[in-house]
C-alpha atoms as a PDB file:
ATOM      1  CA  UNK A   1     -13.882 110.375-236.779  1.00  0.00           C
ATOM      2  CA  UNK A   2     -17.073 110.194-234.491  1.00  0.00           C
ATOM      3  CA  UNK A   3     -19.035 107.230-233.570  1.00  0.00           C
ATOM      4  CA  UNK A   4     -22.822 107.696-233.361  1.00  0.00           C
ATOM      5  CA  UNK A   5     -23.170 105.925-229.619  1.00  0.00           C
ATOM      6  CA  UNK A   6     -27.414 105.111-230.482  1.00  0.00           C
ATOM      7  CA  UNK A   7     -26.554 103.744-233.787  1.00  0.00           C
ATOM      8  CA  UNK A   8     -23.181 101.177-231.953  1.00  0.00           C
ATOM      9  CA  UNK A   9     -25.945 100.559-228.855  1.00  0.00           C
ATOM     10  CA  UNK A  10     -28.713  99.338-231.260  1.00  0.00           C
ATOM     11  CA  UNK A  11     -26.273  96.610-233.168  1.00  0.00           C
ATOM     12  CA  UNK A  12     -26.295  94.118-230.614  1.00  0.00           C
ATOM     13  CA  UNK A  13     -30.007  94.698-229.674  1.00  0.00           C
ATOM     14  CA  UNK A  14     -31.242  93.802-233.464  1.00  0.00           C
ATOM     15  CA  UNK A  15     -28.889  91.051-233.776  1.00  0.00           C
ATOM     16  CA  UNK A  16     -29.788  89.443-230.509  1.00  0.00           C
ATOM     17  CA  UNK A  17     -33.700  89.429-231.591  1.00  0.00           C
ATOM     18  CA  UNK A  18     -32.492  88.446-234.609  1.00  0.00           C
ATOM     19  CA  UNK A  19     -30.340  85.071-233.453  1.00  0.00           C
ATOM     20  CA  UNK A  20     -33.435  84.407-231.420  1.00  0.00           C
ATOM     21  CA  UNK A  21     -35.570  84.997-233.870  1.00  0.00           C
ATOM     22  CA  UNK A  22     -33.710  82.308-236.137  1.00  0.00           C
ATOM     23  CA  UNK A  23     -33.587  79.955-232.944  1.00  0.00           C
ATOM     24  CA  UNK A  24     -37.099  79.981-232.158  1.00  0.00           C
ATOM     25  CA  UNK A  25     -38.386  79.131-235.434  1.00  0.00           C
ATOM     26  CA  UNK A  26     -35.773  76.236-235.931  1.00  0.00           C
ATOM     27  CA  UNK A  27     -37.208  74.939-232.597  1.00  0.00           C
ATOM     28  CA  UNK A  28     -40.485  74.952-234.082  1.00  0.00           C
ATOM     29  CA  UNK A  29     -39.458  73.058-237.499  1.00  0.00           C
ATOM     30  CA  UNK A  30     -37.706  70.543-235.056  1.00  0.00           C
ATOM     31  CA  UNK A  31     -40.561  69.615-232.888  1.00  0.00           C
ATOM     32  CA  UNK A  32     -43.184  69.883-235.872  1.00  0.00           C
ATOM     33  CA  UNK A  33     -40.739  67.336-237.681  1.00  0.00           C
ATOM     34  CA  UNK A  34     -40.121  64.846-235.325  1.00  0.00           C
ATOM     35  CA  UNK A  35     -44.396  65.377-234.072  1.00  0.00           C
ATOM     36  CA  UNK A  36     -45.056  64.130-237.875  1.00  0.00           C
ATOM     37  CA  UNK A  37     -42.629  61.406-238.193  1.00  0.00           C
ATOM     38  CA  UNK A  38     -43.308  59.648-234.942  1.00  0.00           C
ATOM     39  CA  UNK A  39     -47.106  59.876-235.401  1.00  0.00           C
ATOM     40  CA  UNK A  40     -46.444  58.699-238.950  1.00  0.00           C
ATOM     41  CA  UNK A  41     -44.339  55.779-237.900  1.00  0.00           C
ATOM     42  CA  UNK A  42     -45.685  55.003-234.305  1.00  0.00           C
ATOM     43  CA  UNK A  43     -49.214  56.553-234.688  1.00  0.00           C
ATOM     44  CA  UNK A  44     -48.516  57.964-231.220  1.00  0.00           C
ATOM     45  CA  UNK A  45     -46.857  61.308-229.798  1.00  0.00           C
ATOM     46  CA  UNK A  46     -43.072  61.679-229.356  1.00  0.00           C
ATOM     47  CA  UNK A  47     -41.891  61.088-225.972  1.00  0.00           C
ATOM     48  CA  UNK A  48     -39.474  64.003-224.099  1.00  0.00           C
ATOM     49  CA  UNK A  49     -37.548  64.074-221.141  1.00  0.00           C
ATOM     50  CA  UNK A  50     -37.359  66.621-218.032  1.00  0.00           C
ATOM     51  CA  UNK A  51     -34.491  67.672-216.848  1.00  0.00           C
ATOM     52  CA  UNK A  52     -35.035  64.407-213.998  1.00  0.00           C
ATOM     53  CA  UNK A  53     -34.875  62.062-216.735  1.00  0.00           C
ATOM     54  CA  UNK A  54     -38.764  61.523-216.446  1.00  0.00           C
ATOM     55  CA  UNK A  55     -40.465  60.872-219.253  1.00  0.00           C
ATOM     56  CA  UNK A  56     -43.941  62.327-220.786  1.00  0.00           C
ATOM     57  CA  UNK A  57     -46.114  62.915-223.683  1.00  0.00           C
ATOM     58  CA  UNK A  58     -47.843  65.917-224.517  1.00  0.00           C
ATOM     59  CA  UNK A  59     -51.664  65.650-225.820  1.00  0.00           C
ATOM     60  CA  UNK A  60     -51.023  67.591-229.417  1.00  0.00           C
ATOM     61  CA  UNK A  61     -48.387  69.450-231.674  1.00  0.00           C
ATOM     62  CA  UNK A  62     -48.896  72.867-229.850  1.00  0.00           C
ATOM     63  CA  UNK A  63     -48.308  71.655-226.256  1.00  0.00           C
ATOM     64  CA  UNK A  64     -45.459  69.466-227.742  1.00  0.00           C
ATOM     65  CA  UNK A  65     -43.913  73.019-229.093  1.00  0.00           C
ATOM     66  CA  UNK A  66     -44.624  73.942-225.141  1.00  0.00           C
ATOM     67  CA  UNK A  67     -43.231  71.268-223.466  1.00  0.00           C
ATOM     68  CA  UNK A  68     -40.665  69.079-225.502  1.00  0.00           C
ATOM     69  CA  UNK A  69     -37.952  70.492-223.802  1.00  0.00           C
ATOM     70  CA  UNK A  70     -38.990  69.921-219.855  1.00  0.00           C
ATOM     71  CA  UNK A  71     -40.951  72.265-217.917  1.00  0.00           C
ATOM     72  CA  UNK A  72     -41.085  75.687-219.588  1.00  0.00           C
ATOM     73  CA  UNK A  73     -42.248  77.505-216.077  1.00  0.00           C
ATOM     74  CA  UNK A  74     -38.078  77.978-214.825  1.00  0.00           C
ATOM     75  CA  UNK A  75     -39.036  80.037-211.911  1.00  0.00           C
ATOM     76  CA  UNK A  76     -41.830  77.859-210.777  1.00  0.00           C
ATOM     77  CA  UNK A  77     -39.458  74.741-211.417  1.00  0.00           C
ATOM     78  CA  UNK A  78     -37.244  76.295-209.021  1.00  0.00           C
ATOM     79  CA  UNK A  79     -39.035  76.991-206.232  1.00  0.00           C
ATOM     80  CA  UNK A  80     -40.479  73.136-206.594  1.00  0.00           C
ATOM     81  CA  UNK A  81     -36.955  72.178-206.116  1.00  0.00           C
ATOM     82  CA  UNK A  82     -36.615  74.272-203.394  1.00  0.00           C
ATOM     83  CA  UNK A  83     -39.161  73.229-201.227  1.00  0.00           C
ATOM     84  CA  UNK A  84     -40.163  70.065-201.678  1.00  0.00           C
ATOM     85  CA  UNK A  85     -39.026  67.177-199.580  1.00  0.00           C
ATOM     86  CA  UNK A  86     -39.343  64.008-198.747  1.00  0.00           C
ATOM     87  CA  UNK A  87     -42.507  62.687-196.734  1.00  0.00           C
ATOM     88  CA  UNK A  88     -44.562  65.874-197.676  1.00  0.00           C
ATOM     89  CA  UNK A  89     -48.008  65.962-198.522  1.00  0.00           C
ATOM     90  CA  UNK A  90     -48.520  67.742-201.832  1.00  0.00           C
ATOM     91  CA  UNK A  91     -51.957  68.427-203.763  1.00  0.00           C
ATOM     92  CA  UNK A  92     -51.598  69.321-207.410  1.00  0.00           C
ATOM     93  CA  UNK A  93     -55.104  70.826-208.736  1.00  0.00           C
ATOM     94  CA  UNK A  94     -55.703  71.415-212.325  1.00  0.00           C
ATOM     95  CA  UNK A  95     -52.980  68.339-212.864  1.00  0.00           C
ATOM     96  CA  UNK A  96     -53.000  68.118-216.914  1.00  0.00           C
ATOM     97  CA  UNK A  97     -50.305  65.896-218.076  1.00  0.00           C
ATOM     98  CA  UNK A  98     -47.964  65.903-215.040  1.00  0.00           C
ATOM     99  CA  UNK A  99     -45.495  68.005-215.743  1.00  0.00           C
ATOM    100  CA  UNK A 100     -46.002  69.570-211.741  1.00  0.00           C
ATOM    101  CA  UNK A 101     -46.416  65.926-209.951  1.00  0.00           C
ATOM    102  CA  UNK A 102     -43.658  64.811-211.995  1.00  0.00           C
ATOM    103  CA  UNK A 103     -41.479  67.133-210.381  1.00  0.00           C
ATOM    104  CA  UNK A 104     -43.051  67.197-206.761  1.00  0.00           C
ATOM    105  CA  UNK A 105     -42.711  63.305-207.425  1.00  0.00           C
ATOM    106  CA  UNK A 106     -38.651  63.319-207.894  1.00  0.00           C
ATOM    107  CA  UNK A 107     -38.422  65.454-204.904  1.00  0.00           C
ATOM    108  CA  UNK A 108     -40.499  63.403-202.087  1.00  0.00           C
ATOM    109  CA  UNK A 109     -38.595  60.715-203.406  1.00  0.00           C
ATOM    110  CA  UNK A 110     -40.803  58.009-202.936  1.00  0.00           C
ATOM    111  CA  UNK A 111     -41.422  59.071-198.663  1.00  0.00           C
ATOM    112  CA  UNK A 112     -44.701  61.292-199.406  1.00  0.00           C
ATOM    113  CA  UNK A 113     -47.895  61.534-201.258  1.00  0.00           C
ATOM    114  CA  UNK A 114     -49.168  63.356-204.357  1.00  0.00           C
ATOM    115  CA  UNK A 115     -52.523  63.722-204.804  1.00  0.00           C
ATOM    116  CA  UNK A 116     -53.594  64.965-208.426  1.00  0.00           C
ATOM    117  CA  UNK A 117     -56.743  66.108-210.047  1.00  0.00           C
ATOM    118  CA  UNK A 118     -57.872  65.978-213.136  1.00  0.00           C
ATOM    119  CA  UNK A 119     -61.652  66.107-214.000  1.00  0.00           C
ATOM    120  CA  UNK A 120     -60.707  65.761-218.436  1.00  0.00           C
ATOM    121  CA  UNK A 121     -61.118  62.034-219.384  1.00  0.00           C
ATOM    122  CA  UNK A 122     -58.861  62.604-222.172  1.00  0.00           C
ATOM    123  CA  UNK A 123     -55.909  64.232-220.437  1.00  0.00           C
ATOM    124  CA  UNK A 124     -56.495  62.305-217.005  1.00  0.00           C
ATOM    125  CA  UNK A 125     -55.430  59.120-219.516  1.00  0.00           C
ATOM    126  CA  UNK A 126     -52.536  60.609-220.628  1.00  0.00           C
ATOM    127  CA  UNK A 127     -51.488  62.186-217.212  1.00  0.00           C
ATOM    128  CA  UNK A 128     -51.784  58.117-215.939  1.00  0.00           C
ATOM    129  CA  UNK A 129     -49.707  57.126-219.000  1.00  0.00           C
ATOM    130  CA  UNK A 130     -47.261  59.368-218.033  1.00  0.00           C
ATOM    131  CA  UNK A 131     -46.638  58.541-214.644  1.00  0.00           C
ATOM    132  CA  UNK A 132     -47.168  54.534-215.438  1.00  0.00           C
ATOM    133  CA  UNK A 133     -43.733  54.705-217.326  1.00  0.00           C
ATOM    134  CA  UNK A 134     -42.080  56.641-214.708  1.00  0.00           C
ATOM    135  CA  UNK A 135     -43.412  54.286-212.241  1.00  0.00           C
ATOM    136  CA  UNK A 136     -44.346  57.163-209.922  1.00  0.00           C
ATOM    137  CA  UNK A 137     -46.814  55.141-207.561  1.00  0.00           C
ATOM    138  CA  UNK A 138     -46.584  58.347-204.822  1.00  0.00           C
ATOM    139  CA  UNK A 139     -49.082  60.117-207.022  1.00  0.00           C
ATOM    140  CA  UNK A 140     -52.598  59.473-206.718  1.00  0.00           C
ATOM    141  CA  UNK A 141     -54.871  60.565-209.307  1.00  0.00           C
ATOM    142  CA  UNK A 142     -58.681  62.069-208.719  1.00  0.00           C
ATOM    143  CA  UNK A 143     -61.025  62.649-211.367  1.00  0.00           C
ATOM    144  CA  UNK A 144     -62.975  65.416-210.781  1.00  0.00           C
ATOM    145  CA  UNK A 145     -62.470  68.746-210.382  1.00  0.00           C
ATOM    146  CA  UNK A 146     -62.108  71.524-206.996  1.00  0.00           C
ATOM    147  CA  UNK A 147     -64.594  74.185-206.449  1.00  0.00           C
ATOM    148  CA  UNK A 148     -66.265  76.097-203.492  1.00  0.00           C
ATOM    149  CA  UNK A 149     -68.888  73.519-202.902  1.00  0.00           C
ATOM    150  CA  UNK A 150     -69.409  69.702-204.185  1.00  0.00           C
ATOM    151  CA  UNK A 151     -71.414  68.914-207.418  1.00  0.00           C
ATOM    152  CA  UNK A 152     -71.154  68.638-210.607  1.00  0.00           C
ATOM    153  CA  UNK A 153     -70.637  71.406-213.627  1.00  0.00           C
ATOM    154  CA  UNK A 154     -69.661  71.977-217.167  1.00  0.00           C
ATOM    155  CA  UNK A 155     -66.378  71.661-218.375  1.00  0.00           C
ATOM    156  CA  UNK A 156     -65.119  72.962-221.658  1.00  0.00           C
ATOM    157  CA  UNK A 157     -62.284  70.940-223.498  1.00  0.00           C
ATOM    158  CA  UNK A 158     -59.972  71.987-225.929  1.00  0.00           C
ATOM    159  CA  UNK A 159     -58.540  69.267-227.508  1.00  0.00           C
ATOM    160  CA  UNK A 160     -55.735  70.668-228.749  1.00  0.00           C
ATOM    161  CA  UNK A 161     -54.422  73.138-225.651  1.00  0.00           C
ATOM    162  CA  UNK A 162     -55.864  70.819-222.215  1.00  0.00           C
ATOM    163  CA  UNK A 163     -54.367  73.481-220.323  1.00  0.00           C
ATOM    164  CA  UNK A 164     -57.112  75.659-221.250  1.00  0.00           C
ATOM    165  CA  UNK A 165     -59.881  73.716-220.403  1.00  0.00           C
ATOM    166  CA  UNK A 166     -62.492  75.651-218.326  1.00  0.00           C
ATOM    167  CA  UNK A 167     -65.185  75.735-215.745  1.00  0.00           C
ATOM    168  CA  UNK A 168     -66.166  78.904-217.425  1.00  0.00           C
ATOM    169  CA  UNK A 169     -70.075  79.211-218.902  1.00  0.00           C
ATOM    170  CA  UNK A 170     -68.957  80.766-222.098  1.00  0.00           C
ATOM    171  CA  UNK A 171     -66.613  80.995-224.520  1.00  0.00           C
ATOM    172  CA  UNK A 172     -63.321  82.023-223.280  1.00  0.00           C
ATOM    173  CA  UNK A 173     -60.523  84.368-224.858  1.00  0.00           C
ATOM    174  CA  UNK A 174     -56.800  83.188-225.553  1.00  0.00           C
ATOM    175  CA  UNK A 175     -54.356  85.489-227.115  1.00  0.00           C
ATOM    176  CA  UNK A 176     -57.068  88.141-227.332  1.00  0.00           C
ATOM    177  CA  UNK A 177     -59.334  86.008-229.496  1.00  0.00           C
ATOM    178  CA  UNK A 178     -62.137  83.776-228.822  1.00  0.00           C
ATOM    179  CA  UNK A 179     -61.754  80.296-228.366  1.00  0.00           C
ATOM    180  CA  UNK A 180     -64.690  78.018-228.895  1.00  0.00           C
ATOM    181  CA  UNK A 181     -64.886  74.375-226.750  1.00  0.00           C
ATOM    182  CA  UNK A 182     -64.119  71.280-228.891  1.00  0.00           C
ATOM    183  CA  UNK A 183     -66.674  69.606-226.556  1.00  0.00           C
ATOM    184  CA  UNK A 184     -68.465  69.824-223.463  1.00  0.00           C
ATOM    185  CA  UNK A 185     -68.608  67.721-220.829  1.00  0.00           C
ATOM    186  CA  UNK A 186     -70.234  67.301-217.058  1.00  0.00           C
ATOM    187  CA  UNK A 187     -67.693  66.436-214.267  1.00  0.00           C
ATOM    188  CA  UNK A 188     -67.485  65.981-210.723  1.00  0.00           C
ATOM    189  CA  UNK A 189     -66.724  68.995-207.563  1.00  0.00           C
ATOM    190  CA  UNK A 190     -65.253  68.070-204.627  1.00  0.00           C
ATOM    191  CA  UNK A 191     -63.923  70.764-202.335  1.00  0.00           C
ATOM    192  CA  UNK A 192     -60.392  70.628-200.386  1.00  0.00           C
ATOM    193  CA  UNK A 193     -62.045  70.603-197.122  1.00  0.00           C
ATOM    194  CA  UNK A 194     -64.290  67.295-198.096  1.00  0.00           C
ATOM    195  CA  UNK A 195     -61.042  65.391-199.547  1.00  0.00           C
ATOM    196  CA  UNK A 196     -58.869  66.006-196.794  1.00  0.00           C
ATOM    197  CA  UNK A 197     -60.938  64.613-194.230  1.00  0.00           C
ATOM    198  CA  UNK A 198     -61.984  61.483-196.831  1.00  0.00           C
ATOM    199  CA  UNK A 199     -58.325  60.704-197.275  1.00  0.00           C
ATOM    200  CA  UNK A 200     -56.864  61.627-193.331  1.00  0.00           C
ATOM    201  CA  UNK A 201     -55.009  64.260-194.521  1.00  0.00           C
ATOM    202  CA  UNK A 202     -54.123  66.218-191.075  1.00  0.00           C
ATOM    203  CA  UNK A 203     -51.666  68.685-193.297  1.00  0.00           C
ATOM    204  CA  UNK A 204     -50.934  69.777-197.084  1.00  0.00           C
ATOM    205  CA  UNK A 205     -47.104  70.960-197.465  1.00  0.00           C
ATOM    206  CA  UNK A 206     -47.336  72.510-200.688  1.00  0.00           C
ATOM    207  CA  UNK A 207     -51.256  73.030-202.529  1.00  0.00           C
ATOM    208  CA  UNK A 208     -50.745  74.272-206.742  1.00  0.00           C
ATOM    209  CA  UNK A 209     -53.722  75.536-208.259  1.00  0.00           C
ATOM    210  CA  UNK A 210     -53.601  75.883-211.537  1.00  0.00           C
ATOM    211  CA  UNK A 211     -57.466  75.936-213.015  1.00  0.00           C
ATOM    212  CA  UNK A 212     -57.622  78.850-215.227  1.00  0.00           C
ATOM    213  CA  UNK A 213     -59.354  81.549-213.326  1.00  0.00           C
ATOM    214  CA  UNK A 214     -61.246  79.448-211.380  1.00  0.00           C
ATOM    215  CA  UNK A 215     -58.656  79.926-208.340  1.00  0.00           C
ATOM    216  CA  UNK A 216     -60.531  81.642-206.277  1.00  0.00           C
ATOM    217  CA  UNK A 217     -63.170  79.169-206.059  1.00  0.00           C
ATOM    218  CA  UNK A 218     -60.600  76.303-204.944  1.00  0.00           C
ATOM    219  CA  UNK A 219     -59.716  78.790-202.301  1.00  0.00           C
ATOM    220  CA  UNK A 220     -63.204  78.969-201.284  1.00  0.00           C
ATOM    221  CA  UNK A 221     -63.058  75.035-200.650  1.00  0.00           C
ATOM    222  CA  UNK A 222     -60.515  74.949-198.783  1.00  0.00           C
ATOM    223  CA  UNK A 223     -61.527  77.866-195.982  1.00  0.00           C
ATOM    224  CA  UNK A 224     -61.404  75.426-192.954  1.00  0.00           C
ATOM    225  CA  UNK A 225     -58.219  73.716-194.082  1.00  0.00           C
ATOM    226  CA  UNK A 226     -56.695  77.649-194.571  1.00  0.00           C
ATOM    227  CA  UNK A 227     -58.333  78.774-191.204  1.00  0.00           C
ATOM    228  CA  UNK A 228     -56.475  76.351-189.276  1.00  0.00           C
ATOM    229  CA  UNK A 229     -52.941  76.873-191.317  1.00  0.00           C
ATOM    230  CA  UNK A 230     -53.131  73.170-191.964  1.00  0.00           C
ATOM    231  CA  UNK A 231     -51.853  74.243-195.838  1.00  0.00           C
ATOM    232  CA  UNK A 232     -48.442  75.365-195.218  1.00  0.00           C
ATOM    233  CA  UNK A 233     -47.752  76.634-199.000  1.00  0.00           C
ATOM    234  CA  UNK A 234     -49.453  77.582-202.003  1.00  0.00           C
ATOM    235  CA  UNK A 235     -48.542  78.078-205.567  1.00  0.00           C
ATOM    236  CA  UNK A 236     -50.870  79.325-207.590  1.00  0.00           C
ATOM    237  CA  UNK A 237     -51.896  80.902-211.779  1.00  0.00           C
ATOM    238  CA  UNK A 238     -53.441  84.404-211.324  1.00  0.00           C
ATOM    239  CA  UNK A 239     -54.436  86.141-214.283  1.00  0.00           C
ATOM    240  CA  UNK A 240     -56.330  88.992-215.597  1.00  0.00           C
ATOM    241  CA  UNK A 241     -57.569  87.398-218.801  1.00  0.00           C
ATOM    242  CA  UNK A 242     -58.457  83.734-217.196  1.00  0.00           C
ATOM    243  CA  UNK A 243     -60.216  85.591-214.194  1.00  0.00           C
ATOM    244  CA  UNK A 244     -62.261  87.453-215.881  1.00  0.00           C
ATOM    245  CA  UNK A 245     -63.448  84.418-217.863  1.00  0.00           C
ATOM    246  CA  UNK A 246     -64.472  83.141-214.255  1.00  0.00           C
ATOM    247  CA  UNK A 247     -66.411  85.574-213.508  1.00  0.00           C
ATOM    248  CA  UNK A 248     -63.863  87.229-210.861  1.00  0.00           C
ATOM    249  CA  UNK A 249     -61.113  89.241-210.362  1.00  0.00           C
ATOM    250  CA  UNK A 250     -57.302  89.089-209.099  1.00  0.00           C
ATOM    251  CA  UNK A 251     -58.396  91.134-206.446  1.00  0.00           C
ATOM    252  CA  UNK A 252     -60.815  89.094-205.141  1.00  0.00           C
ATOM    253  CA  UNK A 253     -58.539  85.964-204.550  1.00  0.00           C
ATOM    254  CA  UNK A 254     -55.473  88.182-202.880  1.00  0.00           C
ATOM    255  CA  UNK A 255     -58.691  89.275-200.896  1.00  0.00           C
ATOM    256  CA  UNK A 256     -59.462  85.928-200.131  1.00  0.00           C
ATOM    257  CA  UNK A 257     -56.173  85.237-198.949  1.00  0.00           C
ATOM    258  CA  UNK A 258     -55.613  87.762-196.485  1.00  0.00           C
ATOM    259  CA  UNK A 259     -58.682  87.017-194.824  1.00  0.00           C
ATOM    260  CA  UNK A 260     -57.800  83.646-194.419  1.00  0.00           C
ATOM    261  CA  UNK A 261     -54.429  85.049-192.946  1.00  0.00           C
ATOM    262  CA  UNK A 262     -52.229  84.078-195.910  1.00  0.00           C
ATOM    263  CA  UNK A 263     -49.941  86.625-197.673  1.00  0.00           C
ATOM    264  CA  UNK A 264     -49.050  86.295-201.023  1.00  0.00           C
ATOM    265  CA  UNK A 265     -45.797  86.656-203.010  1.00  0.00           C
ATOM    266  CA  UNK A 266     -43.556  86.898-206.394  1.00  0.00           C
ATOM    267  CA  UNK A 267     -41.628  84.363-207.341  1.00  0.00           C
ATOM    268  CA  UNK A 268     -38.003  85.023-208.234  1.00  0.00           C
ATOM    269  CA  UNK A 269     -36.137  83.975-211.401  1.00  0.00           C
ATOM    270  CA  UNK A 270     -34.413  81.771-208.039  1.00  0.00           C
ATOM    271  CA  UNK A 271     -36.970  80.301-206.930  1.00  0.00           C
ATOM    272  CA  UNK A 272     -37.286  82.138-204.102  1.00  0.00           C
ATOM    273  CA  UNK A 273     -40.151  84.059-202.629  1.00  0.00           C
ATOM    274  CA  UNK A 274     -40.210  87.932-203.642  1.00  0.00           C
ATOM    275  CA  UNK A 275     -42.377  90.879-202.919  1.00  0.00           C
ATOM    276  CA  UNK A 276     -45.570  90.892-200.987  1.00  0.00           C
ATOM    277  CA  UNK A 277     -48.294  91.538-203.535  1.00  0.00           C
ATOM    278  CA  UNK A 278     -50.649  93.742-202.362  1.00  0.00           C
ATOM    279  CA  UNK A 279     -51.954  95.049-205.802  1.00  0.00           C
ATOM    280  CA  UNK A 280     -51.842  94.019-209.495  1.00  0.00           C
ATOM    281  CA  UNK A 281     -51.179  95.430-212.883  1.00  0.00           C
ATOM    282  CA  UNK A 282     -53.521  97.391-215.014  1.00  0.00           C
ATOM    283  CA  UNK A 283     -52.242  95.787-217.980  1.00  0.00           C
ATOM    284  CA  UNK A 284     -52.582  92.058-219.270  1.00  0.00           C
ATOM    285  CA  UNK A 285     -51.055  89.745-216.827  1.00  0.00           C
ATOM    286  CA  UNK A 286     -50.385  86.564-215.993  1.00  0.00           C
ATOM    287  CA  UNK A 287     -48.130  84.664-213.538  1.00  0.00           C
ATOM    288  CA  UNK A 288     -47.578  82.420-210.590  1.00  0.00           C
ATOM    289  CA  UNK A 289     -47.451  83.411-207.204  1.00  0.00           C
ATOM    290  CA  UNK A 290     -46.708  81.709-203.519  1.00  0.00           C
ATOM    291  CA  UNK A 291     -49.241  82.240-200.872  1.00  0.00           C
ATOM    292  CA  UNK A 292     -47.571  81.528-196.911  1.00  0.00           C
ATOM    293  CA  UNK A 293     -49.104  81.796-193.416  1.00  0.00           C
ATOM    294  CA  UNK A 294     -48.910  85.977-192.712  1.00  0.00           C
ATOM    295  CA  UNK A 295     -47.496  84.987-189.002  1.00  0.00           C
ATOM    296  CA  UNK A 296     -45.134  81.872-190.620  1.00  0.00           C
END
């Protein structure tokens, strides 16, 4: 008796999808249970953990689904934890609730500084709750946001998803749809170049940007600062979707980098830096990268 070897090699393939499947909407009628009774009884958010023990609220039911269980951004996580030390000086733009300076927080260790912006009243409130009941005094919070040159300009909030709130002019697409602004709201530039000489800051260790296609602009800020290698890493969102609602492209910022003498890099499920990017994909994309000195 034969065995049809496509039919045996598709078993486990369905029922893996299918155990998944069951997980990930049991996950989902967890955290929308326990959203509903807490705000019931407490008239406030649940509180989660990270994997650190710190604790943190997220700002509504879908970034609770996002981030009950710790940071969901493992390979990002992992390089945090691999380079981050005690007594470094570490810049977190585009902060939202924390969950980066939380992490960049248990690794200085108390021997360092954090210094996080967040131009969104709303989320800037909750990103200060946060790190009030972790006690995290390393982090200082800014609120305003980076750009090429200092002013002021338009951001758009969404109340229910901060991490999509935008520099961007128009209305922005998210999972191939539009996405309309709950509100808008005028808030402070500054640029990289002006804050580090306010604050003294002779060298960053490790720069995130994370401001939803609006990268390249922080980049732009930050030219003397990058001329002089005085930023020793960078971890940074590029994507095709959140560039183009800046106005840009990924091209442009890798662009940017190299002629500021930075290369830039995958990230490994480790935590480790990967291949040189010198391209990206023609399909929908999004992901974090590490920048580095080309001669470091």
């Amino acid at each position: 008796m034969s065995l049809n070897p496509t039919k045996s090699r598709r078993h486990p393939s369905l029922i893996s999808r299918a155990v998944k499947g069951i997980a990930r909407r049991s996950r989902t009628l967890r955290n929308t249970i326990e959203w509903r009774v807490v705000h019931a009884l407490r008239h406030e958010a649940p509180w989660s953990r990270n994997r650190w023990g710190q604790r943190y609220q997220a700002v509504s039911l879908s970034e609770y689904h996002y981030l009950r269980d710790g940071n969901p951004e493992t390979h990002e996580s992992a390089l945090i934890e691999r380079t981050i030390r005690p007594g470094m000086t570490v810049i977190d733009v585009g902060a939202n609730h924390g969950m980066f300076s939380f992490e960049a927080a248990h690794f200085i260790n108390g021997e360092g500084v954090i210094h996080a912006f967040e131009p969104t009243p709303s989320t800037r409130n909750l990103l200060l709750s946060n790190l009030a009941i972790n006690n995290l005094t390393t982090v200082k919070v800014f609120p305003a946001a980076v750009g090429e040159a200092p002013g002021t300009a338009k951001l758009r909030v969404h109340r229910e998803m901060s991490g999509l709130n935008t520099l961007a002019t128009q209305e922005i697409t998210w999972n191939r749809k539009p996405l309309s602004a709950d509100e808008i709201i005028e808030v402070p530039i500054l640029t990289l170049d002006a804050h580090a000489e306010a604050e003294g800051l002779d060298q960053i260790d490790f720069l995130k940007i994370d401001v939803e296609g609006f990268e390249l602009g922080v980049i732009r800020g930050a030219r003397g600062l990058l001329r002089a290698k005085r930023v020793a890493r960078i971890m940074l969102e590029i994507g095709d979707v959140t560039c183009a609602n800046a106005g840009v492209t990924p091209m442009e910022i890798l662009d940017e980098l190299q002629s500021l003498g930075y290369r830039l890099h995958a990230i490994s499920s480790e935590g480790e830096i990967a291949d040189r990017i010198q391209s990206f994909p023609t399909t929908t994309f999004s992901a974090n990268f590490f920048a580095v000195p080309a001669n470091g």
